[in-house]
C-alpha atoms as a PDB file:
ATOM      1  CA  UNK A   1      31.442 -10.177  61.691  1.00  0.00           C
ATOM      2  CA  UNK A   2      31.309  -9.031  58.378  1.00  0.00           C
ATOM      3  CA  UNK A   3      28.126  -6.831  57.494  1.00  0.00           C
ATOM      4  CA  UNK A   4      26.390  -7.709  54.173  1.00  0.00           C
ATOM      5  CA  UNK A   5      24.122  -5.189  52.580  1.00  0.00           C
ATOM      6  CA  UNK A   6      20.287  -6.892  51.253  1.00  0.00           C
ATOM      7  CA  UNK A   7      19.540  -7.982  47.735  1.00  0.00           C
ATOM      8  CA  UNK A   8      18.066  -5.052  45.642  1.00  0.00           C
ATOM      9  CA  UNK A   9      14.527  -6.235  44.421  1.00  0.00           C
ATOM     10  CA  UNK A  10      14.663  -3.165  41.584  1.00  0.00           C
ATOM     11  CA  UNK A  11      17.924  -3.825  40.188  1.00  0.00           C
ATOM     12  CA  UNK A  12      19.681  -0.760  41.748  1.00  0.00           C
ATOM     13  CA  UNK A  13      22.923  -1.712  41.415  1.00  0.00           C
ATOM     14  CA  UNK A  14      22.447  -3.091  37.735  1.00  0.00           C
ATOM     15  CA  UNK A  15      24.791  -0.786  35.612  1.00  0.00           C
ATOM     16  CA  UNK A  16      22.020  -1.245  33.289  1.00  0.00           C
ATOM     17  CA  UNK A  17      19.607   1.124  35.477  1.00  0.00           C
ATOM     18  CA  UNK A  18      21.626   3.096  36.421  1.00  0.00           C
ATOM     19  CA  UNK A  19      22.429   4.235  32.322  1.00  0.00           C
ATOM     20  CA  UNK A  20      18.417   4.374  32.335  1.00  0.00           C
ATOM     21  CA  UNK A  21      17.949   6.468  34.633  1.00  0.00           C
ATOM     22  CA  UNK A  22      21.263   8.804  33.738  1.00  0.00           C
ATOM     23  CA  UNK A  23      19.508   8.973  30.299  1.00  0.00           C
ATOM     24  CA  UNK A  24      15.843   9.763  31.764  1.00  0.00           C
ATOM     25  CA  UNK A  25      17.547  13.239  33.245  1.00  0.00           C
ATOM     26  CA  UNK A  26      19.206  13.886  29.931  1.00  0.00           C
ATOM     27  CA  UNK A  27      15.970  13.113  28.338  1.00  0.00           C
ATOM     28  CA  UNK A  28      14.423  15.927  30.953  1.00  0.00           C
ATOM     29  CA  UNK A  29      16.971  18.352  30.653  1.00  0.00           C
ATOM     30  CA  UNK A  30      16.956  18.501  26.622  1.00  0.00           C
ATOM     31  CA  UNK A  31      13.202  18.394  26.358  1.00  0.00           C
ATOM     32  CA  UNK A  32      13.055  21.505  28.898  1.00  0.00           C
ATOM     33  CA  UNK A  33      15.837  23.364  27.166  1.00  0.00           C
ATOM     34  CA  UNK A  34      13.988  22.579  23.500  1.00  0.00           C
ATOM     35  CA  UNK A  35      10.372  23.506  25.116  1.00  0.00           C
ATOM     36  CA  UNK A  36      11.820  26.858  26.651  1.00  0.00           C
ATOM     37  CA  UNK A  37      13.475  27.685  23.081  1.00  0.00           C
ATOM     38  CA  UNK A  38      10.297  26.822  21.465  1.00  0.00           C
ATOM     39  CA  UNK A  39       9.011  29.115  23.990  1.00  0.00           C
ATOM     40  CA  UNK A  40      11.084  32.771  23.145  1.00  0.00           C
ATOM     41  CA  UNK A  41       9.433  32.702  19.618  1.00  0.00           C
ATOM     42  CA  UNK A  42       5.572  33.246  20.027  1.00  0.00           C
ATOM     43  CA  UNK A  43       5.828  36.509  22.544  1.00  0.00           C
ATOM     44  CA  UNK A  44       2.790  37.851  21.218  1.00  0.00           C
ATOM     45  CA  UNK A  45       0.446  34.994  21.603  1.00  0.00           C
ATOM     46  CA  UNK A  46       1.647  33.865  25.000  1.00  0.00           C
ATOM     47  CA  UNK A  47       0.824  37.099  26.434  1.00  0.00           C
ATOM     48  CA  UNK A  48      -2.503  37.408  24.277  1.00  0.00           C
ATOM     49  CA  UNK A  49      -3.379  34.080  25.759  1.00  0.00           C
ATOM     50  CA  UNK A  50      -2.149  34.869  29.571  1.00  0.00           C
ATOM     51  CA  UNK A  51      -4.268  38.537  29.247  1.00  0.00           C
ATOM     52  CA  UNK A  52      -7.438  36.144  28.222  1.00  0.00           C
ATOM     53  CA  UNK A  53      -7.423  33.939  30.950  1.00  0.00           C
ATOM     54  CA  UNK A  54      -6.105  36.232  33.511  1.00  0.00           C
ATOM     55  CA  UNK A  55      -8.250  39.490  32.441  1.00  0.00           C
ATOM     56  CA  UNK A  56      -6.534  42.797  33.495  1.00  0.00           C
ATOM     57  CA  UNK A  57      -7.625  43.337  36.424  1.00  0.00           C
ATOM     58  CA  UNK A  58      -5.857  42.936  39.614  1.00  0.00           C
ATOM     59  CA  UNK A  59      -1.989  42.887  39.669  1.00  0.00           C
ATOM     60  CA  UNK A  60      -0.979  39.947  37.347  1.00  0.00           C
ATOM     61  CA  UNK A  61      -3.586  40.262  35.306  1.00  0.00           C
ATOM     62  CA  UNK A  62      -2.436  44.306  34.818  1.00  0.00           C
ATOM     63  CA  UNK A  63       1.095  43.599  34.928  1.00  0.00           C
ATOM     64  CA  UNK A  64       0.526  40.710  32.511  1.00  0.00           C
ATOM     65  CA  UNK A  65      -1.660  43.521  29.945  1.00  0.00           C
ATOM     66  CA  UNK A  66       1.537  45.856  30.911  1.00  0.00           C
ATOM     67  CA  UNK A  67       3.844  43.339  28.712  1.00  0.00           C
ATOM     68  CA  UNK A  68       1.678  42.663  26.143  1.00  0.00           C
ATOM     69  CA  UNK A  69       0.985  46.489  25.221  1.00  0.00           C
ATOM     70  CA  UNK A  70       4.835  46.484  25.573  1.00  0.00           C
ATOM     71  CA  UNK A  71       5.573  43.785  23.612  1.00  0.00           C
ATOM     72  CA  UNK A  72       3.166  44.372  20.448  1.00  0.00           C
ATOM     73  CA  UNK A  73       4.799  48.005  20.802  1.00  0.00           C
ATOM     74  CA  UNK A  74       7.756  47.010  20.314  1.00  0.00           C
ATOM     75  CA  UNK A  75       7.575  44.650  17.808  1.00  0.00           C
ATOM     76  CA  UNK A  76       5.153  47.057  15.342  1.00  0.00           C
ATOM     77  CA  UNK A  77       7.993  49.564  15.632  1.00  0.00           C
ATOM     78  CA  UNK A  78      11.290  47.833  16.170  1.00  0.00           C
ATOM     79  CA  UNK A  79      11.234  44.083  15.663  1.00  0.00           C
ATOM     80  CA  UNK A  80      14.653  43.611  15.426  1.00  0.00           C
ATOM     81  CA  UNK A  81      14.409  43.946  19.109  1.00  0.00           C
ATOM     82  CA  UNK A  82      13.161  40.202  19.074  1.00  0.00           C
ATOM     83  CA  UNK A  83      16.081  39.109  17.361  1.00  0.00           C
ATOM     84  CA  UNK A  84      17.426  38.948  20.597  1.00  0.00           C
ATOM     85  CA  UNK A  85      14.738  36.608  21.701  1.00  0.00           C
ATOM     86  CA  UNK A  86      15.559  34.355  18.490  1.00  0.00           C
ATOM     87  CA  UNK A  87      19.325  34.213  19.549  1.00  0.00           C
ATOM     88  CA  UNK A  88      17.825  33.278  23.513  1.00  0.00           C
ATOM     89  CA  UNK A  89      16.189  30.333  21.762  1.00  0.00           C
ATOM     90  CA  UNK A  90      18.779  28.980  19.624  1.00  0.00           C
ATOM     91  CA  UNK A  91      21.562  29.118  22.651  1.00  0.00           C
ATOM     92  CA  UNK A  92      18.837  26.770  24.174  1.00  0.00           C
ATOM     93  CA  UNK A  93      18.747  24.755  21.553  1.00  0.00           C
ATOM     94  CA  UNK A  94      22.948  24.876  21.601  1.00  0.00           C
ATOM     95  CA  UNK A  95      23.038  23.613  25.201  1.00  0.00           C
ATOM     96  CA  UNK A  96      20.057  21.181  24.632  1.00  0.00           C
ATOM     97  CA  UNK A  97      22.624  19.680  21.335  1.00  0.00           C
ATOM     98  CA  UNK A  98      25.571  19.790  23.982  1.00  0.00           C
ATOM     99  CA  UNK A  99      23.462  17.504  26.723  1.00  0.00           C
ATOM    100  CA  UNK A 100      23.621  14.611  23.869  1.00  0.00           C
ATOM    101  CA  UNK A 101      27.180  14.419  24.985  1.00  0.00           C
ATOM    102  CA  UNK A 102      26.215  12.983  28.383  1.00  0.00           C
ATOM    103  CA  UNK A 103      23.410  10.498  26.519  1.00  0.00           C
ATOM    104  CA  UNK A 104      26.135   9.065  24.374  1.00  0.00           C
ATOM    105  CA  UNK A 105      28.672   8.598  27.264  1.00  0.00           C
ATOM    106  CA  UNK A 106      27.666  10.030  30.822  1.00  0.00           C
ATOM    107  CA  UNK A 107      30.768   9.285  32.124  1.00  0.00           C
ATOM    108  CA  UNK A 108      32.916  11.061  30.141  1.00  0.00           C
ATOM    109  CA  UNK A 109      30.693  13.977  30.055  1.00  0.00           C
ATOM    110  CA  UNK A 110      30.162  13.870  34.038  1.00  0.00           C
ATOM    111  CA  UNK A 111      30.862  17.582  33.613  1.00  0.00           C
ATOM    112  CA  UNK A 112      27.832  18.575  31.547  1.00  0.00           C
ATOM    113  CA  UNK A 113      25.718  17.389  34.908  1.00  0.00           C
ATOM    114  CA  UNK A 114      28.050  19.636  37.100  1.00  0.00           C
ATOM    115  CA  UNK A 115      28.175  22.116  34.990  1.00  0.00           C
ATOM    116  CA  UNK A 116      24.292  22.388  34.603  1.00  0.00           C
ATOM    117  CA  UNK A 117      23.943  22.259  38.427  1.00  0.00           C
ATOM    118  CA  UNK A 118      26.242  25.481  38.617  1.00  0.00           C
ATOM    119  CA  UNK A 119      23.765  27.445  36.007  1.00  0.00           C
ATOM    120  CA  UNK A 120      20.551  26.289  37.853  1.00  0.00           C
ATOM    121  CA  UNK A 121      22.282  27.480  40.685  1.00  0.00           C
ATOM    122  CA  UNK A 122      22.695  30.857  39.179  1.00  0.00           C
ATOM    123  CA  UNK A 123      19.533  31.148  37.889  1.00  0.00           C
ATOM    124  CA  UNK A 124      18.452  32.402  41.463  1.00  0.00           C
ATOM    125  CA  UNK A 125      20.457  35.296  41.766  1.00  0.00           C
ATOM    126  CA  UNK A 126      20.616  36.547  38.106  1.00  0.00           C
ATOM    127  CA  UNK A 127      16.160  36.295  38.339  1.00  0.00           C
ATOM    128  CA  UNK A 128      16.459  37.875  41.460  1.00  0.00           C
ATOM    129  CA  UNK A 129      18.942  40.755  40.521  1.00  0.00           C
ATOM    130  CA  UNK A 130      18.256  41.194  36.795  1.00  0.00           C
ATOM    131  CA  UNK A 131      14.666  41.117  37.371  1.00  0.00           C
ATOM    132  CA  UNK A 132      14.490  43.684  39.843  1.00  0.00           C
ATOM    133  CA  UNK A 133      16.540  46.021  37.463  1.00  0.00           C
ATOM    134  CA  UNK A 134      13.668  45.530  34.892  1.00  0.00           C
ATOM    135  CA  UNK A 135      10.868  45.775  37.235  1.00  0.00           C
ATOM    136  CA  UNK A 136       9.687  42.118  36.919  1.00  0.00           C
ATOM    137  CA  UNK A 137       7.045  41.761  40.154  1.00  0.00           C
ATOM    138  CA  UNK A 138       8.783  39.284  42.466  1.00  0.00           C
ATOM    139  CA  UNK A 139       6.277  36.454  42.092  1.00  0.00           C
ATOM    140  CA  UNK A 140       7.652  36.657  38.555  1.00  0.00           C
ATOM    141  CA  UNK A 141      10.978  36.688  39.321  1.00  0.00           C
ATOM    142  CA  UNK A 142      10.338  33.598  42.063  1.00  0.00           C
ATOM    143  CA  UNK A 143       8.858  31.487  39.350  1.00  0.00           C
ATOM    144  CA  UNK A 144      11.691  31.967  36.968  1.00  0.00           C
ATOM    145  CA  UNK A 145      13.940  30.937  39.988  1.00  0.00           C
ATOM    146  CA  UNK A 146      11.946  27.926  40.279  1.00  0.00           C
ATOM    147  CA  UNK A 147      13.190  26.625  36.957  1.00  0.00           C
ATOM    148  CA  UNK A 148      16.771  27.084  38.104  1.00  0.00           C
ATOM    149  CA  UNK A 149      15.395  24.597  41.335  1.00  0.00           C
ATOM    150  CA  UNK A 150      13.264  22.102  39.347  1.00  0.00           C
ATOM    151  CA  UNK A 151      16.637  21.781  36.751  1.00  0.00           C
ATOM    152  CA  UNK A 152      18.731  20.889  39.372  1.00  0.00           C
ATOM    153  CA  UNK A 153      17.163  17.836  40.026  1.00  0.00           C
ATOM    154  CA  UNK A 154      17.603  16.177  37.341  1.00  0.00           C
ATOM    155  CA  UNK A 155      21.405  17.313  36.991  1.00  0.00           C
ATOM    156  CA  UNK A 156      22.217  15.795  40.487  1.00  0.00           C
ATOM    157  CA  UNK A 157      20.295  12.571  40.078  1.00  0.00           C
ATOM    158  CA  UNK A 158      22.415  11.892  36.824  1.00  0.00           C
ATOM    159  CA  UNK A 159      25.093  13.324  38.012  1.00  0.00           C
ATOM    160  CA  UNK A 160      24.849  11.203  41.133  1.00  0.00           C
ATOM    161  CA  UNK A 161      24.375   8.275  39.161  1.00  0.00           C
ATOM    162  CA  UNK A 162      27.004   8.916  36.436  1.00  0.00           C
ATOM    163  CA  UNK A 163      29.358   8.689  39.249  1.00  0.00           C
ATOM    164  CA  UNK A 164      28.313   5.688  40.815  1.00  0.00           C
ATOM    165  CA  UNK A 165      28.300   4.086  37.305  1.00  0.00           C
ATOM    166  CA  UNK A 166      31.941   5.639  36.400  1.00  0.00           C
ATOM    167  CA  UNK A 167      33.327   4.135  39.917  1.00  0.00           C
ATOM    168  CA  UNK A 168      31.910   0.934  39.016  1.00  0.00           C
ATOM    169  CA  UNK A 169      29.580   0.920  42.197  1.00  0.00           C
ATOM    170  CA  UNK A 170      26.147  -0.783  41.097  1.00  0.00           C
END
């Protein structure tokens, strides 16, 4: 008896979809690596902004004051410190330039979903560890791991689907 597998009411094995949905996760990924560029730029504000709606009281709200005083420090008396934060943004921007690739042609840039994976993956350790060495409070350090979780998703779906579209299997 041969088995035969039901009619897909969605399409799911349209080629088609599949490139749709490959290029929704590429759409994700570069719009969260431009919005977390965007994001190393206004220090200042960000924490001016937290401080107001958090107060200072209690321990984010104080740790949250903490990096503000530390950060308007620093910048009044050596802002070529931020540089560094400028350089953070535009190797965002790089990689977010580099995940056109698998727009263009998923298949042949398979690799840029595999290789993503790998970095979310060590975003968990390199939170954990580097923010411990810098005294970031763990409930920081746990939401900064949660980007490395959330930006896996989208690399596994696409590259998921790359490879059933490369293999010829929708």
């Amino acid at each position: 008896m041969k088995w035969r597998t039901a009619p897909n009411p969605i399409g799911e094995n349209d080629g088609a979809v599949l490139l749709r949905r490959i290029r929704f996760c590429v759409a994700v990924v570069i719009v969260g690596l431009v919005l977390s560029g965007i994001s190393a730029f206004p220090l200042e504000w960000q924490l001016d902004v937290a401080v107001k709606l958090t107060g200072t009281e209690g321990p984010v709200g104080s740790w949250l004051e903490r990096a503000r005083v530390a950060v308007v420090e620093t910048n009044a008396r050596h802002p070529i410190i931020f540089y560094g934060t400028d350089w953070l943004a535009f190797g965002h921007f790089a990689i977010a330039v580099l995940f056109f690739g698998a727009w263009i042609d998923p298949v042949k840039n398979q690799w840029l979903f595999l290789g993503g994976l790998i970095v979310c993956a060590l975003v968990i350790p390199f939170a954990l560890i580097a923010g411990g060495v810098r005294g970031i409070p763990l409930g920081h350090r746990l939401v900064d791991c949660s980007f490395g979780v959330l930006g896996a998703v989208p690399m596994w779906l696409g590259l998921g689907w790359t490879r059933r579209l490369g293999a010829g299997g929708y």
